[in-house]
PDBML (XML) file of the C-alpha atoms, coordinates in Angstrom:
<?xml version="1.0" encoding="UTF-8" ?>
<PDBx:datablock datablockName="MODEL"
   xmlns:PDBx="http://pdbml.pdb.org/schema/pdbx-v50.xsd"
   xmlns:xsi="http://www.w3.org/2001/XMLSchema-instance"
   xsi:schemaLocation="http://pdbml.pdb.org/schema/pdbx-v50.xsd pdbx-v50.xsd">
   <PDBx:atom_siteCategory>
      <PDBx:atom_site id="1">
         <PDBx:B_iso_or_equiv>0.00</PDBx:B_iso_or_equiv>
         <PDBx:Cartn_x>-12.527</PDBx:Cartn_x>
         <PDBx:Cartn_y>-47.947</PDBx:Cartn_y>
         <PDBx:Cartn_z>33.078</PDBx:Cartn_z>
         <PDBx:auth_asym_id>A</PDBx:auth_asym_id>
         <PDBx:auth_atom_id>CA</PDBx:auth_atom_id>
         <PDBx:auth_comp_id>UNK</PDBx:auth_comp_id>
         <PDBx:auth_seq_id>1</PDBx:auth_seq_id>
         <PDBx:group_PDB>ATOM</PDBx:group_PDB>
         <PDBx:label_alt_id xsi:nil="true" />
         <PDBx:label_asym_id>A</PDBx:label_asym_id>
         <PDBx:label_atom_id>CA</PDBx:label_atom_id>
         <PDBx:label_comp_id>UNK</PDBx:label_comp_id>
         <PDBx:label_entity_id>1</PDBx:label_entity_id>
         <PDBx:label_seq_id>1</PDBx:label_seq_id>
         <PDBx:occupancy>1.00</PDBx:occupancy>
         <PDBx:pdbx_PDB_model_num>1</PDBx:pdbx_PDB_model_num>
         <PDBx:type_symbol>C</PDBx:type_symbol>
      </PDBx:atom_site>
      <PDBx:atom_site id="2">
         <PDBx:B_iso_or_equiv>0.00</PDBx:B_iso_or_equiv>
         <PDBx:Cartn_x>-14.772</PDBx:Cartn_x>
         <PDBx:Cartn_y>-46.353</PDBx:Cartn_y>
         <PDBx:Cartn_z>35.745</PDBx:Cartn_z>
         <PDBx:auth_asym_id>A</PDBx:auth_asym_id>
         <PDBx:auth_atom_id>CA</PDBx:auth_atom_id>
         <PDBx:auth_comp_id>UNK</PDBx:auth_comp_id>
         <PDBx:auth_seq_id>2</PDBx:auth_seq_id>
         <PDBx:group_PDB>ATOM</PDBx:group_PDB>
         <PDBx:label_alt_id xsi:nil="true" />
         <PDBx:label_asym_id>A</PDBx:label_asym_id>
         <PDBx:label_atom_id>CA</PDBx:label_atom_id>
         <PDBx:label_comp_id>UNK</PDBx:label_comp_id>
         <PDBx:label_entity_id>1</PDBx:label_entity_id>
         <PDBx:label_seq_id>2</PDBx:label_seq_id>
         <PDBx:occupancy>1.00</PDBx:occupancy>
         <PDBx:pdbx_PDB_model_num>1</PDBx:pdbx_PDB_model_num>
         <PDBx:type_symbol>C</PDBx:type_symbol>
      </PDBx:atom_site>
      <PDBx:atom_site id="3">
         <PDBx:B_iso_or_equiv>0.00</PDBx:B_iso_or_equiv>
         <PDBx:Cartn_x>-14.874</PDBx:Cartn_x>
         <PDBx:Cartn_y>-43.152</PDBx:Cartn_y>
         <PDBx:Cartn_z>38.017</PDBx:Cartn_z>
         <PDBx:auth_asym_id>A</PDBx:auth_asym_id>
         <PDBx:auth_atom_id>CA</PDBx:auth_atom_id>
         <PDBx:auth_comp_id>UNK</PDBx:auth_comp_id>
         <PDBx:auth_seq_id>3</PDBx:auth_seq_id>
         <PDBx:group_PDB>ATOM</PDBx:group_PDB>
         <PDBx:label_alt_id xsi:nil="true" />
         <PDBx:label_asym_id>A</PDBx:label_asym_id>
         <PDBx:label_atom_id>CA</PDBx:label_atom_id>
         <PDBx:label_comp_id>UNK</PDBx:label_comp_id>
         <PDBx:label_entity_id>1</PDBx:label_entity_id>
         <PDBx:label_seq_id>3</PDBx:label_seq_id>
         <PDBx:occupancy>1.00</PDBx:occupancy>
         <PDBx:pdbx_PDB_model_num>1</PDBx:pdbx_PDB_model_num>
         <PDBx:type_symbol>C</PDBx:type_symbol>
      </PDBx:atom_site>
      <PDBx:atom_site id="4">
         <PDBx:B_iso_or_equiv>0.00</PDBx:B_iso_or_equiv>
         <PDBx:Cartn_x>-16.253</PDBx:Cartn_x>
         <PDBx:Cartn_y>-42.973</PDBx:Cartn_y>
         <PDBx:Cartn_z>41.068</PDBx:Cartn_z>
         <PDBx:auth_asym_id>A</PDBx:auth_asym_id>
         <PDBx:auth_atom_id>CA</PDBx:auth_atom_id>
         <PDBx:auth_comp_id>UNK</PDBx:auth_comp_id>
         <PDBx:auth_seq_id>4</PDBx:auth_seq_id>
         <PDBx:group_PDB>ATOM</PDBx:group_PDB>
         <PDBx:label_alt_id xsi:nil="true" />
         <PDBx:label_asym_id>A</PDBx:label_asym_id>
         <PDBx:label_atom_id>CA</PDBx:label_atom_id>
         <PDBx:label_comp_id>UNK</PDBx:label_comp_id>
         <PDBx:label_entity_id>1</PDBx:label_entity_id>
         <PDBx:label_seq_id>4</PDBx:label_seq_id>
         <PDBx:occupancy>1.00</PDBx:occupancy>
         <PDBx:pdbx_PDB_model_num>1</PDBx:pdbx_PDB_model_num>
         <PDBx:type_symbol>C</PDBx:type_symbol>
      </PDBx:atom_site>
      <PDBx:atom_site id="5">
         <PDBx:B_iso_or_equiv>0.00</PDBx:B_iso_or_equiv>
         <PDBx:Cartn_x>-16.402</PDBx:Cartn_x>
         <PDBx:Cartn_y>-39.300</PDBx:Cartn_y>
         <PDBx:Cartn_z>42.759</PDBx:Cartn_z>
         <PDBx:auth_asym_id>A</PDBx:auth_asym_id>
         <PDBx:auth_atom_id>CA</PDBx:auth_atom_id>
         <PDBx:auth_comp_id>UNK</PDBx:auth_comp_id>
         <PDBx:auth_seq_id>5</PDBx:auth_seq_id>
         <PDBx:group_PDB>ATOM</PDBx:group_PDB>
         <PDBx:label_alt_id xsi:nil="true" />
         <PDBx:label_asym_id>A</PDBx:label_asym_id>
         <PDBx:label_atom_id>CA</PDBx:label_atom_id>
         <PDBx:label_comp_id>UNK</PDBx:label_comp_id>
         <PDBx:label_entity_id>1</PDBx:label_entity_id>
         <PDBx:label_seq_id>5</PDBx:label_seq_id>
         <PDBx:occupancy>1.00</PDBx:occupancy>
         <PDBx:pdbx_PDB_model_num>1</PDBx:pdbx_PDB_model_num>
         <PDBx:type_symbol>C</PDBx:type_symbol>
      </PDBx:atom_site>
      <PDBx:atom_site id="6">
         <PDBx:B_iso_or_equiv>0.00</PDBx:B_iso_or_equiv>
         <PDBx:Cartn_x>-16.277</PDBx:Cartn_x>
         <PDBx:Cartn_y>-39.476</PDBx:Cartn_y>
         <PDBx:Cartn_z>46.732</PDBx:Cartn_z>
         <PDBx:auth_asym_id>A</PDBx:auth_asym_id>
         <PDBx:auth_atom_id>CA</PDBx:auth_atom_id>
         <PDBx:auth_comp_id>UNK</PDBx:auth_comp_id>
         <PDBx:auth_seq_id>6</PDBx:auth_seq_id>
         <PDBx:group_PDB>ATOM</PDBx:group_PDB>
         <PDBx:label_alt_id xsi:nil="true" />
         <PDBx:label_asym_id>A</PDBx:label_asym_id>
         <PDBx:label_atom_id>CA</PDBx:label_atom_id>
         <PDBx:label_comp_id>UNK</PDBx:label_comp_id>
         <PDBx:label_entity_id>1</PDBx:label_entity_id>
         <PDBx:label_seq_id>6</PDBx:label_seq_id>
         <PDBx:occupancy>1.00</PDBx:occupancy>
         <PDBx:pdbx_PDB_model_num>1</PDBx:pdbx_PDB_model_num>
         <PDBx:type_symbol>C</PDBx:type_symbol>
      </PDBx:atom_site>
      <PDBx:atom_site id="7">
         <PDBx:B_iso_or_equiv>0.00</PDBx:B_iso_or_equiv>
         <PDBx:Cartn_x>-16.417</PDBx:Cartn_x>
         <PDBx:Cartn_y>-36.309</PDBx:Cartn_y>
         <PDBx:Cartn_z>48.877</PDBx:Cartn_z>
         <PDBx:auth_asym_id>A</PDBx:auth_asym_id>
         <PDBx:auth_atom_id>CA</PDBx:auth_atom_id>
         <PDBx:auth_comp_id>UNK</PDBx:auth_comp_id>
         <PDBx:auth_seq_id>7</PDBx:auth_seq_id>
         <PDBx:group_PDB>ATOM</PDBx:group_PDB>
         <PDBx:label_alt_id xsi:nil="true" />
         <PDBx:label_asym_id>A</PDBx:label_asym_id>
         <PDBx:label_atom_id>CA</PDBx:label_atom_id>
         <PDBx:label_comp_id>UNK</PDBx:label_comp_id>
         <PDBx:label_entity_id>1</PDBx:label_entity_id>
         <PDBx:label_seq_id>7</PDBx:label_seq_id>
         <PDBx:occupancy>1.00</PDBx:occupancy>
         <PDBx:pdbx_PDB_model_num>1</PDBx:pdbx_PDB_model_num>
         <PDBx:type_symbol>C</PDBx:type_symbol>
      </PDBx:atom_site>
      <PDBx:atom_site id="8">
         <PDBx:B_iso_or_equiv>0.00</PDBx:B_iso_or_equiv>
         <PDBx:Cartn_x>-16.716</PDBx:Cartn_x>
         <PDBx:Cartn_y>-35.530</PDBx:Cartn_y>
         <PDBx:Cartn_z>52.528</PDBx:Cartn_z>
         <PDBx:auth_asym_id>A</PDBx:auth_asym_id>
         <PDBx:auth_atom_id>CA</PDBx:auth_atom_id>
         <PDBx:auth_comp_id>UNK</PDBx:auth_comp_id>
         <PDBx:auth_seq_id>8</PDBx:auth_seq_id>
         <PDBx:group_PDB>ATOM</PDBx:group_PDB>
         <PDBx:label_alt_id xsi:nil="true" />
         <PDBx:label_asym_id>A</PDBx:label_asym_id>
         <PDBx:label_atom_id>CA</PDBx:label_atom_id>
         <PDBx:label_comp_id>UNK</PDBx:label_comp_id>
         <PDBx:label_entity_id>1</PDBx:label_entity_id>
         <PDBx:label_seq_id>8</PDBx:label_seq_id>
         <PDBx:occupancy>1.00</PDBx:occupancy>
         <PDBx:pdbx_PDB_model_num>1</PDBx:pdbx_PDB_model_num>
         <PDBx:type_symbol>C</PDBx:type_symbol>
      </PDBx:atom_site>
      <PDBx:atom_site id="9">
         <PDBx:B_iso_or_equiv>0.00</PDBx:B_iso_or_equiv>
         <PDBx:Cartn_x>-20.065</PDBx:Cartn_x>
         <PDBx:Cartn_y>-33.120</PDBx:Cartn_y>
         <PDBx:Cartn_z>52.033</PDBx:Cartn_z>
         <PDBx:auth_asym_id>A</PDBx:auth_asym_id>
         <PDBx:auth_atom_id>CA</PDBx:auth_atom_id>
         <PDBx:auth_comp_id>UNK</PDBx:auth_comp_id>
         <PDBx:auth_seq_id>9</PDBx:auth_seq_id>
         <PDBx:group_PDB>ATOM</PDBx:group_PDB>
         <PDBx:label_alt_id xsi:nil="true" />
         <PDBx:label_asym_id>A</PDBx:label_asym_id>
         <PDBx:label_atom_id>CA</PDBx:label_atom_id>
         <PDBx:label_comp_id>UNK</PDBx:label_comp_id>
         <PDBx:label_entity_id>1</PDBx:label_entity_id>
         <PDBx:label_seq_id>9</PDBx:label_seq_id>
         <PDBx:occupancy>1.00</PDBx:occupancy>
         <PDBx:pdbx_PDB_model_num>1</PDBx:pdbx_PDB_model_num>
         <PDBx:type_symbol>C</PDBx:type_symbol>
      </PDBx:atom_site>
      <PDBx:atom_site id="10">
         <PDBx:B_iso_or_equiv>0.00</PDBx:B_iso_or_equiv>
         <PDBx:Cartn_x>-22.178</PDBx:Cartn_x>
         <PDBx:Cartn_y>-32.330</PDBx:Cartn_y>
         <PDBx:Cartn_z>48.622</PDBx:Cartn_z>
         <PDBx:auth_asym_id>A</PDBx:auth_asym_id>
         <PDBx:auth_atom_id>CA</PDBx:auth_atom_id>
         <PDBx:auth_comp_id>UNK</PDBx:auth_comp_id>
         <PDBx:auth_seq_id>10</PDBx:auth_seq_id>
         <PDBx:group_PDB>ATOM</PDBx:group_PDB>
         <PDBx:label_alt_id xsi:nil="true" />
         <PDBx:label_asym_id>A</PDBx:label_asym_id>
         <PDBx:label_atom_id>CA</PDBx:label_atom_id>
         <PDBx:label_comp_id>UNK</PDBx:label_comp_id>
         <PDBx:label_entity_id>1</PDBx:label_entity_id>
         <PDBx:label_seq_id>10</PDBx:label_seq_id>
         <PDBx:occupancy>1.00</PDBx:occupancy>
         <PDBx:pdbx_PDB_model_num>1</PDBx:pdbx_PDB_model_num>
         <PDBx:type_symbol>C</PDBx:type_symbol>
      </PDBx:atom_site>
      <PDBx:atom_site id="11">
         <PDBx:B_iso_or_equiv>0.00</PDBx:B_iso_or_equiv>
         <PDBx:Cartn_x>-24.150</PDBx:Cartn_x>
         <PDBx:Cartn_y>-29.157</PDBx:Cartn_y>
         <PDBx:Cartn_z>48.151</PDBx:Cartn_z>
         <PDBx:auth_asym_id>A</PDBx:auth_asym_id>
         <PDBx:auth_atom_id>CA</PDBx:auth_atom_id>
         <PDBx:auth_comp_id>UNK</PDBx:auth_comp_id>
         <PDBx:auth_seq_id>11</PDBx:auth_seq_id>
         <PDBx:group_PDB>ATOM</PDBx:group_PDB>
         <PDBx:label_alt_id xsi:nil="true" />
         <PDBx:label_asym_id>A</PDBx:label_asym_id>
         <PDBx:label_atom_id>CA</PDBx:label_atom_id>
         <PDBx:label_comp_id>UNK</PDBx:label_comp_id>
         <PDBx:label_entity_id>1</PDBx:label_entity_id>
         <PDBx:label_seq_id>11</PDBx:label_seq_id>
         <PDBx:occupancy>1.00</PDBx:occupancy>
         <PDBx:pdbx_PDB_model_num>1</PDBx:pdbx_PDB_model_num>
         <PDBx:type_symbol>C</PDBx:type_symbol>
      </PDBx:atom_site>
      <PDBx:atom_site id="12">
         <PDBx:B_iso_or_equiv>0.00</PDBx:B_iso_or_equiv>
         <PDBx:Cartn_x>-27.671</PDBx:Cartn_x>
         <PDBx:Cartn_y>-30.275</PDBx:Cartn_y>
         <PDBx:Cartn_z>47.370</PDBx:Cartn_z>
         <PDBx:auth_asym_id>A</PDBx:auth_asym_id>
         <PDBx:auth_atom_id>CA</PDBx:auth_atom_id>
         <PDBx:auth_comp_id>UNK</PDBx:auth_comp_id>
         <PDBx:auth_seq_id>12</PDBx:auth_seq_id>
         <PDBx:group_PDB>ATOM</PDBx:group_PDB>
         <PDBx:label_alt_id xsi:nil="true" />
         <PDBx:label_asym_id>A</PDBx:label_asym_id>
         <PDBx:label_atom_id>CA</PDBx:label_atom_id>
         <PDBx:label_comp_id>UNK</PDBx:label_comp_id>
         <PDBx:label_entity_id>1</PDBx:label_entity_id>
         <PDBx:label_seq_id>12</PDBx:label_seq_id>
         <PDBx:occupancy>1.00</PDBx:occupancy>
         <PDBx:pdbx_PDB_model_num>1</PDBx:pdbx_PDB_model_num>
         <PDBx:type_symbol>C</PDBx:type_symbol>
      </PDBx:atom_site>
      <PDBx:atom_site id="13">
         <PDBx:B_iso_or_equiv>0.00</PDBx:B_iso_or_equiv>
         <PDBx:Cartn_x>-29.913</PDBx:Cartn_x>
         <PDBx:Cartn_y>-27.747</PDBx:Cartn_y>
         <PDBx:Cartn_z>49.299</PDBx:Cartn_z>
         <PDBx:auth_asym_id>A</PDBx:auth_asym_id>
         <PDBx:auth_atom_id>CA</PDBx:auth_atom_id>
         <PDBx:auth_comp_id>UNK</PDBx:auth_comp_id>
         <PDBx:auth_seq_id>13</PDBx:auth_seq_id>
         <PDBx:group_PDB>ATOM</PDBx:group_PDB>
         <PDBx:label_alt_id xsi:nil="true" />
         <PDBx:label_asym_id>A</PDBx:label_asym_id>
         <PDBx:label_atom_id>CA</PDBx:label_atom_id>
         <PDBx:label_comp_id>UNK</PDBx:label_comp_id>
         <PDBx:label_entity_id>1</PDBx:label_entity_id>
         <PDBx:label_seq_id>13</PDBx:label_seq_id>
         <PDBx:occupancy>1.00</PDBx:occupancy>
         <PDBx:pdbx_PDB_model_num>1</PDBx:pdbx_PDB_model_num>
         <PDBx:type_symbol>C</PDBx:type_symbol>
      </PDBx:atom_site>
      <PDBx:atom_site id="14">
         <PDBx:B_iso_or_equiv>0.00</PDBx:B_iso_or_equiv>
         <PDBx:Cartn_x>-33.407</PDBx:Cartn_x>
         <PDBx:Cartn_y>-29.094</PDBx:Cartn_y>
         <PDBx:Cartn_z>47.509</PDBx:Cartn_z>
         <PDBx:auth_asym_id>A</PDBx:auth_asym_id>
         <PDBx:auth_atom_id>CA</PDBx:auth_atom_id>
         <PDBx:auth_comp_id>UNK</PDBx:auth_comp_id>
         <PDBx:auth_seq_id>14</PDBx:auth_seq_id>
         <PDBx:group_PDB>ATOM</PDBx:group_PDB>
         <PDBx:label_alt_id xsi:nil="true" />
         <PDBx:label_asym_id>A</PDBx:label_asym_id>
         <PDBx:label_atom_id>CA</PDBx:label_atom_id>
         <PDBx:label_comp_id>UNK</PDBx:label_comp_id>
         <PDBx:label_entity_id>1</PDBx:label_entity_id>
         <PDBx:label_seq_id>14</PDBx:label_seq_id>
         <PDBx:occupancy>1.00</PDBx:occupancy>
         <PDBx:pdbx_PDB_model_num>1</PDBx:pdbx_PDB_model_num>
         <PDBx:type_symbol>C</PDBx:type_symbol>
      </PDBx:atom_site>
      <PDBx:atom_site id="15">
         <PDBx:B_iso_or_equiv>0.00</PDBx:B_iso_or_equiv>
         <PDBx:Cartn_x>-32.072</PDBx:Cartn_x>
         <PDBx:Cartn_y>-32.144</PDBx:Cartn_y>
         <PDBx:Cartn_z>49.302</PDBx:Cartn_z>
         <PDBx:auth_asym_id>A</PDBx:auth_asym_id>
         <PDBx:auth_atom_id>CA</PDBx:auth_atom_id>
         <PDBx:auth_comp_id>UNK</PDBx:auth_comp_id>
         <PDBx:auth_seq_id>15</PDBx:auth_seq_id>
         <PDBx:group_PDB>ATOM</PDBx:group_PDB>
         <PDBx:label_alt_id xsi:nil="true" />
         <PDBx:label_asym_id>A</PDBx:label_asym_id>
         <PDBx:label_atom_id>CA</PDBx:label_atom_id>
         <PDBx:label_comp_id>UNK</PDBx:label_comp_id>
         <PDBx:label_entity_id>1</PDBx:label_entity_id>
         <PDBx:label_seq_id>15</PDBx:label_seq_id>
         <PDBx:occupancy>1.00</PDBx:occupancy>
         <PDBx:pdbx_PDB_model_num>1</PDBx:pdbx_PDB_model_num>
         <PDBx:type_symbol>C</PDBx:type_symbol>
      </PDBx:atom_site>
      <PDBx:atom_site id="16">
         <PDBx:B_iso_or_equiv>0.00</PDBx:B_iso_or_equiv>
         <PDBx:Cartn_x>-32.599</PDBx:Cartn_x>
         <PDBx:Cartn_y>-30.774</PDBx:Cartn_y>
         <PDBx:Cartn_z>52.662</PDBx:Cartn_z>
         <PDBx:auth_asym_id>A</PDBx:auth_asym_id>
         <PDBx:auth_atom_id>CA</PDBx:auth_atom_id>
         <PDBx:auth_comp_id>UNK</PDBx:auth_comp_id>
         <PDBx:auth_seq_id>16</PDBx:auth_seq_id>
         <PDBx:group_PDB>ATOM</PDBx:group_PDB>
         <PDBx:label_alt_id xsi:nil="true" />
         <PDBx:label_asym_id>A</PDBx:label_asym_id>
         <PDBx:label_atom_id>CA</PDBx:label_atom_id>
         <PDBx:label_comp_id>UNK</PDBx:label_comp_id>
         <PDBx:label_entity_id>1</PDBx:label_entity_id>
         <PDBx:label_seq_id>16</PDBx:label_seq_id>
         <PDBx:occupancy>1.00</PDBx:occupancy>
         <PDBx:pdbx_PDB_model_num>1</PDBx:pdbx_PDB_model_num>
         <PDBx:type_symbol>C</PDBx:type_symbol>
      </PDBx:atom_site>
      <PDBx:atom_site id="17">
         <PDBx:B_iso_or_equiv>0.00</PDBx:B_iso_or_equiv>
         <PDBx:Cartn_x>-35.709</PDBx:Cartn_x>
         <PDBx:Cartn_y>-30.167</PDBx:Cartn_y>
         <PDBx:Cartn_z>53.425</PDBx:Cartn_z>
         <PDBx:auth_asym_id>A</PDBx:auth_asym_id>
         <PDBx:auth_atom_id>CA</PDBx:auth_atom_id>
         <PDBx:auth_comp_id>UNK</PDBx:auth_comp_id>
         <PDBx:auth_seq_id>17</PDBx:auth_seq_id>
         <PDBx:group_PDB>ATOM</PDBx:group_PDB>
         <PDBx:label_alt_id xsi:nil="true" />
         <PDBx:label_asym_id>A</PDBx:label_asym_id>
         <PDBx:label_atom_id>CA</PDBx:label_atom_id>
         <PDBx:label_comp_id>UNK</PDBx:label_comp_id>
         <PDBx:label_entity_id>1</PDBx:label_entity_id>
         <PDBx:label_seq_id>17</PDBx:label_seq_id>
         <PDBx:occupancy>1.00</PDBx:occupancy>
         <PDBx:pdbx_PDB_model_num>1</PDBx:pdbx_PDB_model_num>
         <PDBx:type_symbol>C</PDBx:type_symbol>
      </PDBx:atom_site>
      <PDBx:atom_site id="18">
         <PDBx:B_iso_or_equiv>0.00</PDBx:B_iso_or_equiv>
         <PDBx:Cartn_x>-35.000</PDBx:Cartn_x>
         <PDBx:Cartn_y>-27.674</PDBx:Cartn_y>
         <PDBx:Cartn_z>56.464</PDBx:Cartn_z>
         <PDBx:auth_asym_id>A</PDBx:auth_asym_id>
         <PDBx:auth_atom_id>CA</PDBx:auth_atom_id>
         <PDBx:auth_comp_id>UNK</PDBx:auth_comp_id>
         <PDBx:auth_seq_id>18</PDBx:auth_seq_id>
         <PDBx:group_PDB>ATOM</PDBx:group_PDB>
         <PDBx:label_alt_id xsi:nil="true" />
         <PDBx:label_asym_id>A</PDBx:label_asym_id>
         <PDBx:label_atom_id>CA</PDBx:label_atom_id>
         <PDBx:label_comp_id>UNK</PDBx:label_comp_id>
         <PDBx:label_entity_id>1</PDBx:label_entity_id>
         <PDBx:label_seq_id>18</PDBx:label_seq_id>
         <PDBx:occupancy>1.00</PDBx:occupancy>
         <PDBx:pdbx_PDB_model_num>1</PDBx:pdbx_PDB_model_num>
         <PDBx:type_symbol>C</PDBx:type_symbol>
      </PDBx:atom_site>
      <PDBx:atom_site id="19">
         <PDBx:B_iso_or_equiv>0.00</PDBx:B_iso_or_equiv>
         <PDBx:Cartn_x>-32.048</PDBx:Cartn_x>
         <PDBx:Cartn_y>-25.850</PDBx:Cartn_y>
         <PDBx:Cartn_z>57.909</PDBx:Cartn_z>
         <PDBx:auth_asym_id>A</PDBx:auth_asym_id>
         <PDBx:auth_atom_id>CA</PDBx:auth_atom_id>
         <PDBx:auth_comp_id>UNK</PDBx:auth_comp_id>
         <PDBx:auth_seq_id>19</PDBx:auth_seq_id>
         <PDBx:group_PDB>ATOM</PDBx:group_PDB>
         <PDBx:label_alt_id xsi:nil="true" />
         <PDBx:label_asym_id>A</PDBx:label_asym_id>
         <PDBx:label_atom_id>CA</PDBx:label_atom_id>
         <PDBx:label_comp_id>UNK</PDBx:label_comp_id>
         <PDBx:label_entity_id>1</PDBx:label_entity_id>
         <PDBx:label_seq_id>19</PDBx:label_seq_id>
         <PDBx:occupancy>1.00</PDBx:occupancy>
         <PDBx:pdbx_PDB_model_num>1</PDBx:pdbx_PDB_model_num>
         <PDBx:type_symbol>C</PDBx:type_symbol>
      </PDBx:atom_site>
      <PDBx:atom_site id="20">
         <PDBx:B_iso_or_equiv>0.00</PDBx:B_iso_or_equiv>
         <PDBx:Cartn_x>-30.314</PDBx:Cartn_x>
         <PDBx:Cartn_y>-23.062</PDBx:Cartn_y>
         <PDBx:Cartn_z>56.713</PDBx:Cartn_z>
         <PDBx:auth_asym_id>A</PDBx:auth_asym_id>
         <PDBx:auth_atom_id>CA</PDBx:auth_atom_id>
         <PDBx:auth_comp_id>UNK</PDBx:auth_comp_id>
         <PDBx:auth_seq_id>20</PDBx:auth_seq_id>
         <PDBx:group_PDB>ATOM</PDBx:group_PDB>
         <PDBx:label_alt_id xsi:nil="true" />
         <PDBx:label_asym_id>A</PDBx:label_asym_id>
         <PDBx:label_atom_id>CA</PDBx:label_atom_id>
         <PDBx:label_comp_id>UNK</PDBx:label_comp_id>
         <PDBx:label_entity_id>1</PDBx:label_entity_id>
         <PDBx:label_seq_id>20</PDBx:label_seq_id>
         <PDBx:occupancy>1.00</PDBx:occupancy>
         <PDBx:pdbx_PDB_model_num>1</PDBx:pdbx_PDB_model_num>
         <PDBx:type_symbol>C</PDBx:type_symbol>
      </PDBx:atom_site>
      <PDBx:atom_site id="21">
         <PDBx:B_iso_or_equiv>0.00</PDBx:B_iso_or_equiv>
         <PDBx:Cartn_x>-27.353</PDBx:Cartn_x>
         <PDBx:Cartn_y>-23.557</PDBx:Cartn_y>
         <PDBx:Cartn_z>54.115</PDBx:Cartn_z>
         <PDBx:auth_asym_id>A</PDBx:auth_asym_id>
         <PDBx:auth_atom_id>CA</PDBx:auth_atom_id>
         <PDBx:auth_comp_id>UNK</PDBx:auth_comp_id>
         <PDBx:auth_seq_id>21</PDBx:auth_seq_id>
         <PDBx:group_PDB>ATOM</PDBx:group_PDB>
         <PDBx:label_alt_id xsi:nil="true" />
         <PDBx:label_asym_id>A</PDBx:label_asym_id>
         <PDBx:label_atom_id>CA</PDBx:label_atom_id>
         <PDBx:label_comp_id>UNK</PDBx:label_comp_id>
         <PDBx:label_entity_id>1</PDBx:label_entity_id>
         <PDBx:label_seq_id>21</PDBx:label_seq_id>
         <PDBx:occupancy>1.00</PDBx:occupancy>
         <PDBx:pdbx_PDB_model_num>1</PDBx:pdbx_PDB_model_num>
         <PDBx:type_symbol>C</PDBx:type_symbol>
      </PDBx:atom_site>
      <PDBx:atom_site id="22">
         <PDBx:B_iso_or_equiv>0.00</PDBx:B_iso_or_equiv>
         <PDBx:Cartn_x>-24.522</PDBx:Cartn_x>
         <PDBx:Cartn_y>-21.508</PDBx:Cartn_y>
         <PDBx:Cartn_z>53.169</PDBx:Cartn_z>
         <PDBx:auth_asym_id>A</PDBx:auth_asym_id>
         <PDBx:auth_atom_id>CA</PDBx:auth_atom_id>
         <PDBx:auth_comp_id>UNK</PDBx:auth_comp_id>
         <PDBx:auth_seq_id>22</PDBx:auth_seq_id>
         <PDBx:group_PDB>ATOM</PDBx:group_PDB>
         <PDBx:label_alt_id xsi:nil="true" />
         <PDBx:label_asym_id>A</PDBx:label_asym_id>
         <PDBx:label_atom_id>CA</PDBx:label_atom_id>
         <PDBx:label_comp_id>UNK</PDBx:label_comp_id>
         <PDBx:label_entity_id>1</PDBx:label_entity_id>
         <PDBx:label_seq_id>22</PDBx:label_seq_id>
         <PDBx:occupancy>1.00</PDBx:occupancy>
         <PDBx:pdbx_PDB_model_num>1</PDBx:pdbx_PDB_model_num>
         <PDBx:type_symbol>C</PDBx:type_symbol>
      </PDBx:atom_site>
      <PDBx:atom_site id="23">
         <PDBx:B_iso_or_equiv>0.00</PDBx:B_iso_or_equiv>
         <PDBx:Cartn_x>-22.413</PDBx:Cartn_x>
         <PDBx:Cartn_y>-22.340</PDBx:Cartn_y>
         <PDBx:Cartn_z>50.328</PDBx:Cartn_z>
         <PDBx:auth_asym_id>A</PDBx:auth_asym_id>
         <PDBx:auth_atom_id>CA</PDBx:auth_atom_id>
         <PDBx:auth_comp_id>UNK</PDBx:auth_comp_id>
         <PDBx:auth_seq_id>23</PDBx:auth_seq_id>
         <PDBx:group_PDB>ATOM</PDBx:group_PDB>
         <PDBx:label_alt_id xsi:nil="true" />
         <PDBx:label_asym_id>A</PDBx:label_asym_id>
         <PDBx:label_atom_id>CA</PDBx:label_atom_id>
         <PDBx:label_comp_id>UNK</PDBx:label_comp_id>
         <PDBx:label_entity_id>1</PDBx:label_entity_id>
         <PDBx:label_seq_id>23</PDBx:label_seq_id>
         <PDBx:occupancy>1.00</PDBx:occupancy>
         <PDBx:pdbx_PDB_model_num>1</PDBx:pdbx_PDB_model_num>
         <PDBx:type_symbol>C</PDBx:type_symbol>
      </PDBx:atom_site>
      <PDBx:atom_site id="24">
         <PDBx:B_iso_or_equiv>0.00</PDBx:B_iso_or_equiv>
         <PDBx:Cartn_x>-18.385</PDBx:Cartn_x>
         <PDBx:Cartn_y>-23.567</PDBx:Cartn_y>
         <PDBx:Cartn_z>50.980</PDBx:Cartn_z>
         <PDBx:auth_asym_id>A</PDBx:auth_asym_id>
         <PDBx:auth_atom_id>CA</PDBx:auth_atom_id>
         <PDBx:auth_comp_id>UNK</PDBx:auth_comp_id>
         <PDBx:auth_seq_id>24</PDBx:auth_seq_id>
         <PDBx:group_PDB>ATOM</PDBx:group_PDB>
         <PDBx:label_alt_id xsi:nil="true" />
         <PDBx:label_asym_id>A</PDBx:label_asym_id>
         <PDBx:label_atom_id>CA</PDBx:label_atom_id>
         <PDBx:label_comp_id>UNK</PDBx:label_comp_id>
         <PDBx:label_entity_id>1</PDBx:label_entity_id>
         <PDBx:label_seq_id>24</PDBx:label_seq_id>
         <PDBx:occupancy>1.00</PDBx:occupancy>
         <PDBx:pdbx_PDB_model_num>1</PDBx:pdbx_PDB_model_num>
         <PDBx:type_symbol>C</PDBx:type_symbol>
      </PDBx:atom_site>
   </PDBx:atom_siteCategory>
</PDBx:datablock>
């Protein structure tokens, strides 16, 4: 009927506006 994704960590870097990222 319905799916619902849940995860630990998501890769949105233009979501963080500083700090460094690396990618998993």
């Amino acid at each position: 009927k319905s799916v619902v994704i849940c995860c630990f960590s998501r890769v949105l870097d233009e979501a963080l506006v500083s700090a460094k990222q690396q990618k998993p």
